[in-house]
N, C-alpha and C. Protein backbone atom coordinates (compact mmCIF):
# COMPACT_ATOMS: atom_id res chain seq x y z
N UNK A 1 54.95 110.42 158.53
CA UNK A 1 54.23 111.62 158.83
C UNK A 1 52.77 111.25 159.00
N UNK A 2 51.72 111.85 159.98
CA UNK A 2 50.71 111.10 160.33
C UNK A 2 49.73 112.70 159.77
N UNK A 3 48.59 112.53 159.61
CA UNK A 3 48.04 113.70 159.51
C UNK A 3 46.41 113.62 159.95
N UNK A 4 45.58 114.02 160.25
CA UNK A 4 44.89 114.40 160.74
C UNK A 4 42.95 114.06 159.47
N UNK A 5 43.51 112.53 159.07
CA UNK A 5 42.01 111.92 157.91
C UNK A 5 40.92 112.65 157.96
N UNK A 6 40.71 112.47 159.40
CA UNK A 6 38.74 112.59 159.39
C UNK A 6 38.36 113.94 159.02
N UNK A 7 39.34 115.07 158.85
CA UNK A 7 39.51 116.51 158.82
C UNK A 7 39.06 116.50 157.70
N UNK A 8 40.11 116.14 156.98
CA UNK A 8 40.11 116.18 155.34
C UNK A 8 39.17 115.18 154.28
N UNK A 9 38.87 114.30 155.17
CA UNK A 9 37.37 113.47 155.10
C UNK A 9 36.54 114.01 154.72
N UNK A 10 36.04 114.62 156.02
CA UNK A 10 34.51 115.90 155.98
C UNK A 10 34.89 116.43 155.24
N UNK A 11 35.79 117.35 154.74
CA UNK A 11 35.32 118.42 153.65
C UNK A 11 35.10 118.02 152.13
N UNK A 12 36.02 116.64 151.49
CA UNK A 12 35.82 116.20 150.31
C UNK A 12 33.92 115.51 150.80
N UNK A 13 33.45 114.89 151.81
CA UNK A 13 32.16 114.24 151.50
C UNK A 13 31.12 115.30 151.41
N UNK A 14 31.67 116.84 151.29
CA UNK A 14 30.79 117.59 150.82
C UNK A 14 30.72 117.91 149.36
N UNK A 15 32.20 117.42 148.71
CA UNK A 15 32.18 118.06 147.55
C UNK A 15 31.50 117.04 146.55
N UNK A 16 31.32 117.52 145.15
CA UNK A 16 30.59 116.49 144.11
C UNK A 16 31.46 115.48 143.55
N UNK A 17 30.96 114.43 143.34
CA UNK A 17 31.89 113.39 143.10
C UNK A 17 30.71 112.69 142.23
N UNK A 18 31.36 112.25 140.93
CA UNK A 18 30.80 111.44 139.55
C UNK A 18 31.29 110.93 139.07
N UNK A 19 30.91 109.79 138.29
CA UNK A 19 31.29 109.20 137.42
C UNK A 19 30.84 108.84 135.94
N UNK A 20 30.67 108.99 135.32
CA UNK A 20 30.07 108.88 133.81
C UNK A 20 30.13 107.91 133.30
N UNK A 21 31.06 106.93 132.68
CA UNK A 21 30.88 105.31 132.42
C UNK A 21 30.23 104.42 133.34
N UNK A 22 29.41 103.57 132.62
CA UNK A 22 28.29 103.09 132.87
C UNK A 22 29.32 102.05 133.87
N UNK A 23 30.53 101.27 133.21
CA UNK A 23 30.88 100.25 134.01
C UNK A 23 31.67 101.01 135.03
N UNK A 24 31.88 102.33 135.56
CA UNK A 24 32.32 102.82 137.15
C UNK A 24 31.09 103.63 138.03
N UNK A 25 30.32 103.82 137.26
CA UNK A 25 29.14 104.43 137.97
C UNK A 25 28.32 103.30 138.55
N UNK A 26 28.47 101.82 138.31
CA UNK A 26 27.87 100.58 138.95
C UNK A 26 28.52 100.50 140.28
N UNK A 27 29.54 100.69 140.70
CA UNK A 27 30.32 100.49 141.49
C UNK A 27 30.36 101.39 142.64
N UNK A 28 29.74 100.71 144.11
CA UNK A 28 29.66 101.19 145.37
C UNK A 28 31.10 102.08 145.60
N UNK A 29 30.73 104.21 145.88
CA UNK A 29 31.66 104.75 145.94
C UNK A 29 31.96 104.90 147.35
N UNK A 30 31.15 104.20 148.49
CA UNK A 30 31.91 104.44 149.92
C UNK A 30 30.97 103.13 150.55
N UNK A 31 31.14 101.95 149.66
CA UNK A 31 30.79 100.62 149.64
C UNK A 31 30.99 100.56 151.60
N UNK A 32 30.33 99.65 152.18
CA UNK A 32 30.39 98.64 153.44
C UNK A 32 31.96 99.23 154.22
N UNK A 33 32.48 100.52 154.33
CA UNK A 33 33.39 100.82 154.73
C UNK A 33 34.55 101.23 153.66
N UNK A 34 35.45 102.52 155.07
CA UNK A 34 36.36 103.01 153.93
C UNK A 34 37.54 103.15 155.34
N UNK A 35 38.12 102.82 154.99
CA UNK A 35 39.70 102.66 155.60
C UNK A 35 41.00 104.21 154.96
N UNK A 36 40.80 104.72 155.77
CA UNK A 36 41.93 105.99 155.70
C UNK A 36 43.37 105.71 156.30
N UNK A 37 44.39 106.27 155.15
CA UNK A 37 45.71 105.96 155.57
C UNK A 37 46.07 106.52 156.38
N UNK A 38 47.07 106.25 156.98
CA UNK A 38 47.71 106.94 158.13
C UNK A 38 48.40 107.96 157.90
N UNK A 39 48.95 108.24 156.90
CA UNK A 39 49.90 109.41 155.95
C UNK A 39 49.68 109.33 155.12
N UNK A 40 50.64 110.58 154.22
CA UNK A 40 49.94 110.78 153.33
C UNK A 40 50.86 110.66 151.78
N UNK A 41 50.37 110.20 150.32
CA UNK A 41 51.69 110.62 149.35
C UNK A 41 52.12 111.48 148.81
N UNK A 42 53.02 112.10 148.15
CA UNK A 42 53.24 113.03 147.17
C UNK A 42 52.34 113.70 146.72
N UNK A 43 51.66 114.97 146.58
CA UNK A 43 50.83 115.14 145.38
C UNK A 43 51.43 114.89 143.93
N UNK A 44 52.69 114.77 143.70
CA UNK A 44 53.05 114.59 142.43
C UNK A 44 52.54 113.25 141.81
N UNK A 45 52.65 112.40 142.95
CA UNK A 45 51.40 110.85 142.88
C UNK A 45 50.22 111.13 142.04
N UNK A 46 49.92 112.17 142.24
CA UNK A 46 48.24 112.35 141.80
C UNK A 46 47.94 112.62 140.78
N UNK A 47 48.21 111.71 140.00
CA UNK A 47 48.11 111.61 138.27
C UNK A 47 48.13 110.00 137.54
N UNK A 48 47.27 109.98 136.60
CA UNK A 48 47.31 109.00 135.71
C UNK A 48 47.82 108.74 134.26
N UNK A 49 48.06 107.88 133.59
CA UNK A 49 48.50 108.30 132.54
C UNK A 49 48.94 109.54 131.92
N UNK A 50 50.26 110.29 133.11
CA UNK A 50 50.59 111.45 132.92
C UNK A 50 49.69 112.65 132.93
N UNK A 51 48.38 112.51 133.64
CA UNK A 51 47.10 113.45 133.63
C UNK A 51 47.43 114.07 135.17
N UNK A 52 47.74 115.08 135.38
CA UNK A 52 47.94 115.61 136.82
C UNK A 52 46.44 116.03 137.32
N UNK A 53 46.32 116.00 138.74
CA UNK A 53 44.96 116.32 139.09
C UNK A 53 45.31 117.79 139.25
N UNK A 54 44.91 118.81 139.18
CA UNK A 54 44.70 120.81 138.88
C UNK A 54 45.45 120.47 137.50
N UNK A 55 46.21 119.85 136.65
CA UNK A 55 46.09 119.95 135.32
C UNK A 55 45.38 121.19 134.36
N UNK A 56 45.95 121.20 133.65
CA UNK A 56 45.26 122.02 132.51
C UNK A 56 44.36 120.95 131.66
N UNK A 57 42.95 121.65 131.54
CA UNK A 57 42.30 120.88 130.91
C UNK A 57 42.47 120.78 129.41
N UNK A 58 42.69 121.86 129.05
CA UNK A 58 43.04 122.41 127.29
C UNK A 58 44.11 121.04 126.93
N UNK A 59 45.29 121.35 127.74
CA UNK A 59 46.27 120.76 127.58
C UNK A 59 46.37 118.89 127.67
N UNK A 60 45.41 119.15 128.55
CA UNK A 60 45.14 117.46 128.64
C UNK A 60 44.22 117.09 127.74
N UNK A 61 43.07 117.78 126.95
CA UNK A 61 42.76 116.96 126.07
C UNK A 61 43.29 117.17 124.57
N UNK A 62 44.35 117.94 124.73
CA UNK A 62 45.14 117.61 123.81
C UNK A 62 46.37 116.27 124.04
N UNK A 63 46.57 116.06 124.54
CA UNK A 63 47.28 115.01 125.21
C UNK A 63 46.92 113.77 124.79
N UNK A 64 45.13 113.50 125.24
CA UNK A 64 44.71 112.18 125.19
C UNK A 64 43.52 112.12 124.09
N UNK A 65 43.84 113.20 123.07
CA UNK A 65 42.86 113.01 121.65
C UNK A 65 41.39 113.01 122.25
N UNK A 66 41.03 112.65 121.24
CA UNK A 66 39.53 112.54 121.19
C UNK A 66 39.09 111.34 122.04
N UNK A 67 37.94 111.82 122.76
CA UNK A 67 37.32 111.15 123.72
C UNK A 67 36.07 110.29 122.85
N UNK A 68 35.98 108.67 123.63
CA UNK A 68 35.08 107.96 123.65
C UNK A 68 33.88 108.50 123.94
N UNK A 69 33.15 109.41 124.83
CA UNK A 69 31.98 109.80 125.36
C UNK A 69 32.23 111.07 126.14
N UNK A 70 31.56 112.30 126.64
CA UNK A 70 31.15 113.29 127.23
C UNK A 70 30.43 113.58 127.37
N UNK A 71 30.05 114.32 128.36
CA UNK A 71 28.83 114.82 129.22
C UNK A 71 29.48 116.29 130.41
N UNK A 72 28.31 117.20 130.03
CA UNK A 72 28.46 118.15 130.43
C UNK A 72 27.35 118.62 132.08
N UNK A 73 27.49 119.05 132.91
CA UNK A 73 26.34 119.09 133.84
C UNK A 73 26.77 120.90 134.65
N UNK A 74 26.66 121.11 135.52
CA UNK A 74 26.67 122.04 136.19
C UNK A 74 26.50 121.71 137.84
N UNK A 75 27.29 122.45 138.55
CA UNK A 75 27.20 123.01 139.63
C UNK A 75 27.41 124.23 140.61
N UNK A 76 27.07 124.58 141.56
CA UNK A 76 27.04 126.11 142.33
C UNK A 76 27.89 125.79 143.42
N UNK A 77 28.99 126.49 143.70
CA UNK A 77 30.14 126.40 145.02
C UNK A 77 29.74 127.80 145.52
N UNK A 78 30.44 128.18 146.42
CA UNK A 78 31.04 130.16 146.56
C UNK A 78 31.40 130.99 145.45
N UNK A 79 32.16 130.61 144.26
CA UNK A 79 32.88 131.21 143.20
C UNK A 79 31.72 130.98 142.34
N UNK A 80 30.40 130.56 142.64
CA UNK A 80 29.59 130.92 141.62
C UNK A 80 29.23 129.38 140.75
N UNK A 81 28.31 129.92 140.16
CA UNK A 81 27.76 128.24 139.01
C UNK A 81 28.91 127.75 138.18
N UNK A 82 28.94 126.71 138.04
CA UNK A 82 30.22 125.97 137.24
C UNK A 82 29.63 125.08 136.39
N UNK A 83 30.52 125.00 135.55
CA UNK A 83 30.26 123.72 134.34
C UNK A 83 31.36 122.52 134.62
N UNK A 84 31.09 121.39 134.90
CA UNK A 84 31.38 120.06 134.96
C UNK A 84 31.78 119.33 133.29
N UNK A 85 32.73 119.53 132.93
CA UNK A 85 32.82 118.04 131.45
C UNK A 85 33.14 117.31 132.11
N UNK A 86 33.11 115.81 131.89
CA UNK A 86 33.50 114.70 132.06
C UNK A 86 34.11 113.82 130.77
N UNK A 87 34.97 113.55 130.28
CA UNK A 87 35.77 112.94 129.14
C UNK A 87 35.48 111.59 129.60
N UNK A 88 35.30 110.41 128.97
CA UNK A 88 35.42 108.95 128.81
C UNK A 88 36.52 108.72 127.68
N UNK A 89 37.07 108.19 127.78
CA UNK A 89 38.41 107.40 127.22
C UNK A 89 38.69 106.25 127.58
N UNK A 90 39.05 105.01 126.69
CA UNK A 90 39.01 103.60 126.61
C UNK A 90 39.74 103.41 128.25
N UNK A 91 40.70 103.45 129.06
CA UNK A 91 41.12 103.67 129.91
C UNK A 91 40.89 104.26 130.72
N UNK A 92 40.46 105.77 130.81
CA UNK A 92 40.26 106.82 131.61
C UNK A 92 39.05 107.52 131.89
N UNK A 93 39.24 108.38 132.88
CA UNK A 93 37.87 109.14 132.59
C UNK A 93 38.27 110.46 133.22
N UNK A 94 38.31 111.65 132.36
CA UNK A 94 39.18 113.27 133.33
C UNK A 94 37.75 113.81 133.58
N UNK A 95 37.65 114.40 134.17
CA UNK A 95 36.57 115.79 134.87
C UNK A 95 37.19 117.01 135.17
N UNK A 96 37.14 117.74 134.14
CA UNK A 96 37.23 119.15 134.43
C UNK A 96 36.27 120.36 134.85
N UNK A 97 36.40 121.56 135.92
CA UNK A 97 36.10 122.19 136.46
C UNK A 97 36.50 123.59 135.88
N UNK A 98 36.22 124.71 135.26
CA UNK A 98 36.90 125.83 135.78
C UNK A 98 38.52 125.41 134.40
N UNK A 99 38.25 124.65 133.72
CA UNK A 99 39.88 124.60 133.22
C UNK A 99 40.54 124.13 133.63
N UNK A 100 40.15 123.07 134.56
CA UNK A 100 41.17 122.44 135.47
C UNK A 100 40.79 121.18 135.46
N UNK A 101 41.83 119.93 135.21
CA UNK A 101 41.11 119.12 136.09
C UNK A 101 40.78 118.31 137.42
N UNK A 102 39.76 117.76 138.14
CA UNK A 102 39.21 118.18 139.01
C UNK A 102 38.98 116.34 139.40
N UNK A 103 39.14 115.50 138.59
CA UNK A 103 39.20 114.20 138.77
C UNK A 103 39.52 113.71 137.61
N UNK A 104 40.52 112.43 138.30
CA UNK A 104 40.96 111.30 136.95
C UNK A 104 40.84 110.14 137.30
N UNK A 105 40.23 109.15 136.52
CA UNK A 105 39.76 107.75 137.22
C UNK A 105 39.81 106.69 135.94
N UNK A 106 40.43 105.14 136.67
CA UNK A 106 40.47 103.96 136.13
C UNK A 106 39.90 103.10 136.52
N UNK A 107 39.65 101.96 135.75
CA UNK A 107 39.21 100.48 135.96
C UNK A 107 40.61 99.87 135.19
N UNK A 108 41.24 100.20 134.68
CA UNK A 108 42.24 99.61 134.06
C UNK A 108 43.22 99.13 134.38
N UNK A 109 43.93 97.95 134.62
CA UNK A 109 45.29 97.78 135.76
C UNK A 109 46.15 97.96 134.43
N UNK A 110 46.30 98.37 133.16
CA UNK A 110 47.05 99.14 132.33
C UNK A 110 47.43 100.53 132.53
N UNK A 111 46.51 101.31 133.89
CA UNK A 111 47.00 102.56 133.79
C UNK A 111 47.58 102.35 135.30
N UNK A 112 48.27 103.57 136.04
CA UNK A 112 48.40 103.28 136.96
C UNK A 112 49.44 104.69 137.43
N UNK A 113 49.35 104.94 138.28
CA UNK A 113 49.95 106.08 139.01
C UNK A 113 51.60 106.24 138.85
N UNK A 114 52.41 107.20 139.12
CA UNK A 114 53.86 107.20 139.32
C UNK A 114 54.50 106.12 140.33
N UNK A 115 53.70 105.73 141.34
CA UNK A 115 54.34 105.00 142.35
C UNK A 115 54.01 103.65 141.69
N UNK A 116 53.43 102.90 140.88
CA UNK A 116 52.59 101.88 140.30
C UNK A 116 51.02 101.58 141.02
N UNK A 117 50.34 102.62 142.30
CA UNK A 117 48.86 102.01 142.27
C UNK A 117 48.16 101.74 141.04
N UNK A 118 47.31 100.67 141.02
CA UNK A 118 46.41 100.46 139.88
C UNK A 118 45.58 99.34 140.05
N UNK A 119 44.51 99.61 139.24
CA UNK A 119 43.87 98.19 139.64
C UNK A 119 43.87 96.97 139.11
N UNK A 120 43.52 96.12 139.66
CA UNK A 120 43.73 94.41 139.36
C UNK A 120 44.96 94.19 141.07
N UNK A 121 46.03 95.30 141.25
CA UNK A 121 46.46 94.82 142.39
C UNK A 121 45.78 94.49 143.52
N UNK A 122 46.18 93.31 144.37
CA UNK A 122 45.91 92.58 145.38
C UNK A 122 46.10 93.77 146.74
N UNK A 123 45.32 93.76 147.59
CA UNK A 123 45.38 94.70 148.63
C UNK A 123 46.72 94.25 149.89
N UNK A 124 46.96 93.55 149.86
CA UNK A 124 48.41 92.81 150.21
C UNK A 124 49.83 93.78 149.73
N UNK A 125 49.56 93.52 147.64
CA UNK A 125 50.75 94.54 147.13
C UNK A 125 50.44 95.46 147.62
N UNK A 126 49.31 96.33 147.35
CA UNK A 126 49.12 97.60 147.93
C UNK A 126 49.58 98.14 149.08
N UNK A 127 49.57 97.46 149.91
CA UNK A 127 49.68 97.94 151.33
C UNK A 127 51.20 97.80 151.26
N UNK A 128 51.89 96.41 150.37
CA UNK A 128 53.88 96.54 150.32
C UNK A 128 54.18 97.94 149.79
N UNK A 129 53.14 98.09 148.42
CA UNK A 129 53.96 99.30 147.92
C UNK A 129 53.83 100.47 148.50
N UNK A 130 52.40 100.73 148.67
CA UNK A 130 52.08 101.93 149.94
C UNK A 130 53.42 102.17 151.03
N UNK A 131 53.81 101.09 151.75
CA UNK A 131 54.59 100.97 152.72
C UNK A 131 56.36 101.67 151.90
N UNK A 132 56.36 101.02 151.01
CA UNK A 132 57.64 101.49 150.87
C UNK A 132 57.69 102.86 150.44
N UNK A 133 56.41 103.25 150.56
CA UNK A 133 56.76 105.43 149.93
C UNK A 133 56.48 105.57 151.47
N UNK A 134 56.33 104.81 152.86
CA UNK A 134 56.14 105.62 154.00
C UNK A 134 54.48 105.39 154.42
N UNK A 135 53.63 105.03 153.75
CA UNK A 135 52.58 105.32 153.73
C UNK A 135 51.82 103.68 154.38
N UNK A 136 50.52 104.32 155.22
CA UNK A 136 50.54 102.39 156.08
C UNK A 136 49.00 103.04 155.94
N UNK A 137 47.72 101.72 156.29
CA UNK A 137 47.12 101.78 156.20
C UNK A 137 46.70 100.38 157.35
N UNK A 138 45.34 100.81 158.03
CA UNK A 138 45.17 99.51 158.70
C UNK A 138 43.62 98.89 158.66
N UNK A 139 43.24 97.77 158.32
CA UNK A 139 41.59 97.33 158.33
C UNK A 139 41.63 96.59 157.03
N UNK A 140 40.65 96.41 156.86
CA UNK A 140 40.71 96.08 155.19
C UNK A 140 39.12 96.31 154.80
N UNK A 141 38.72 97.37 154.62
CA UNK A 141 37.30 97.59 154.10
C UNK A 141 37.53 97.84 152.18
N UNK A 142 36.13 98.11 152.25
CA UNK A 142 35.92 98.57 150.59
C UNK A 142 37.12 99.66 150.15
N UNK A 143 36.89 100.33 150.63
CA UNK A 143 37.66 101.33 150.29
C UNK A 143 38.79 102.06 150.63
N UNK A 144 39.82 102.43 150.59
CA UNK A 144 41.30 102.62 150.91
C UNK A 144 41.23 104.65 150.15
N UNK A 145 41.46 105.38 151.54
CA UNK A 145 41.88 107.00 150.58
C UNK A 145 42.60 107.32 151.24
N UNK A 146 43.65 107.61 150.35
CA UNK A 146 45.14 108.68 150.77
C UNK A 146 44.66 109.70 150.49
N UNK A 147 45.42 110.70 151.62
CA UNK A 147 45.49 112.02 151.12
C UNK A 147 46.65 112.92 150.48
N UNK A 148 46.95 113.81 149.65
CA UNK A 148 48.01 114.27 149.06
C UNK A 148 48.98 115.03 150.16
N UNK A 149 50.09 115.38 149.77
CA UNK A 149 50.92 115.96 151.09
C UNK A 149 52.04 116.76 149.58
N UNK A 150 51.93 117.95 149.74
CA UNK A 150 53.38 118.52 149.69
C UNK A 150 54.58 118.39 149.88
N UNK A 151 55.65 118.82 149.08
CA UNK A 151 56.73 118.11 149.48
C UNK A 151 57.29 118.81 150.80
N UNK A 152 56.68 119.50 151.58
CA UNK A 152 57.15 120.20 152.95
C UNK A 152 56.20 119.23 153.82
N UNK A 153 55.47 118.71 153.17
CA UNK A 153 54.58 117.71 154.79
C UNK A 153 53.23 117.97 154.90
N UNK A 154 52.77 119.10 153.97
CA UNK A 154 51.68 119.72 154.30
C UNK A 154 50.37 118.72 154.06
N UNK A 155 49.64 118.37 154.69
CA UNK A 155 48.49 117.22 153.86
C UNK A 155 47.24 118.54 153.51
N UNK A 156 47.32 117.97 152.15
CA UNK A 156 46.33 118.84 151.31
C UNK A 156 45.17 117.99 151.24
N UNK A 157 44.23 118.35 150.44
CA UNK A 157 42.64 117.92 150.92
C UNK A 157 42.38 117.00 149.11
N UNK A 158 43.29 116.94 148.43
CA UNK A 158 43.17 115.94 147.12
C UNK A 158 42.92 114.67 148.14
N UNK A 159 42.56 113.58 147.40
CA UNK A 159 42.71 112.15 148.02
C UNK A 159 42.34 111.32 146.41
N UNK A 160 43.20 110.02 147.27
CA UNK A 160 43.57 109.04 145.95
C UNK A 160 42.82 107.71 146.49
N UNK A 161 41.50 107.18 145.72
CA UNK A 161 40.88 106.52 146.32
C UNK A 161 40.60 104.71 145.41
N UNK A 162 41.22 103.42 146.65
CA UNK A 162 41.22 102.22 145.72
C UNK A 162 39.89 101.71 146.33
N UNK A 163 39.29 101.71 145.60
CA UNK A 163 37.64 100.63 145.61
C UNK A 163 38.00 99.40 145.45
N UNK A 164 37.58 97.90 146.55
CA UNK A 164 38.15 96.70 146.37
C UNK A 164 36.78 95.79 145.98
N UNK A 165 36.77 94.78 145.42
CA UNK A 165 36.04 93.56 144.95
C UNK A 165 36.17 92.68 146.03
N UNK A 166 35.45 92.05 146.02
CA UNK A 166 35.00 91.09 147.42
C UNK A 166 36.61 89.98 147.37
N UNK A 167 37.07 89.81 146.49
CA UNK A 167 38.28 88.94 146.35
C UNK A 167 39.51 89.98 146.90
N UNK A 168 39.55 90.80 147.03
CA UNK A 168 40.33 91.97 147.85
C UNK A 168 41.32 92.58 146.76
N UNK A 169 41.16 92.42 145.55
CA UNK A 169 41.78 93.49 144.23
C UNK A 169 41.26 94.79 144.15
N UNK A 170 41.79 96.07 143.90
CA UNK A 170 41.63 97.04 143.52
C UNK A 170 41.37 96.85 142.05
N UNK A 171 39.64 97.68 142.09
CA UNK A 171 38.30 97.37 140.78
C UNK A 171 38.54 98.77 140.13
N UNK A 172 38.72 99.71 140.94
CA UNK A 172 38.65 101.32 140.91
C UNK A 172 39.72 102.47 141.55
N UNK A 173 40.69 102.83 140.47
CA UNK A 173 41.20 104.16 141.12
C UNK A 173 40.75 105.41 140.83
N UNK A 174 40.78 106.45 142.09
CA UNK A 174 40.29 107.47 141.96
C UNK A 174 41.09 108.41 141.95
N UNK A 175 41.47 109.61 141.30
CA UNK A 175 42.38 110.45 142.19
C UNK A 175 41.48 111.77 142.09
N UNK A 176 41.04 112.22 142.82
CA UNK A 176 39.94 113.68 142.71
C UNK A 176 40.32 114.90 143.98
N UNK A 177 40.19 116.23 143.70
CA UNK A 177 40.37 117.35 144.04
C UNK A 177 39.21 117.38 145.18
N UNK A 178 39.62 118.37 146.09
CA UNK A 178 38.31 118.11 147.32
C UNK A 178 37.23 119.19 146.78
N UNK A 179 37.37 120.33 145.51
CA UNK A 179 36.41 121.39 145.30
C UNK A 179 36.70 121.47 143.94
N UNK A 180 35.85 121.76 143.09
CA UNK A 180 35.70 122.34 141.76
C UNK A 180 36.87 123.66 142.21
């Protein structure tokens, strides 16, 4: 199924995108190029250590205990001013919106998605395992983003994003919502 990137591109490079740990906030987020897949995965994909992205936030930090670090900030959409948490956890890092959450992100090749993305993989596996859910990708820049798809086909505007190291391993997964 092929869908239509640059669409769903533009509207997430409007939305806010952060990071809070010191060792993922070092790290170039649309580094020397970004390579978009050709299709798209599951949204059921779009989770980490059992953390779904629109998740319940209540529920998820009951899930993953007490957090290493937080930070609170604010932002203004259409629906009005919002409050931003950001959770740090030895592994993880959730961002909730509204009760929801709104991004989940690793450096850890201990955590890793339903399909197995994660990092420390070689952009080689990636592209085998990508391939065997259907999903192809072509170039090889910094950055690699899928977009989510429904199980009817629909490509939704989530995207799941691998940041690579000059040795071509995935340093950084992202999986984030296109709006608070």
């Amino acid at each position: 199924m092929h869908c239509k990137m640059p669409q769903v591109v533009s509207a997430l490079l409007f939305s806010s995108f952060t990071l809070a740990t010191v060792s993922l906030s070092q790290l170039p987020i649309w580094a020397r190029g970004t390579v978009y897949a050709d299709s798209c995965l599951p949204a059921s994909d779009f989770q980490l250590s059992g953390i779904p992205l629109h998740g319940d936030e209540r529920a998820t930090l009951e899930q993953l205990g007490k957090w290493v670090a937080m930070k609170s900030d604010s932002g203004e959409d259409d629906g009005g001013t919002f409050t931003r948490d950001t959770y740090s956890y030895r592994d993880l890092e959730v961002e909730a919106i509204r009760g929801l959450v709104t991004k989940v992100a690793t450096s850890s090749p201990r955590t890793k998605t339903p399909s197995g993305l994660r990092p420390g993989l070689g952009r080689d596996a990636i592209r085998r395992l990508l391939l065997s859910k259907g999903v192809t990708f072509k170039g090889s820049a910094d950055t690699l983003q899928i977009a989510a798809c429904s199980p009817d086909g629909v490509v939704l505007e989530d995207l799941l994003a691998l940041t690579f190291d000059s040795n071509g391993r995935a340093r950084v997964l992202w999986i984030y919502a296109s709006s608070p």
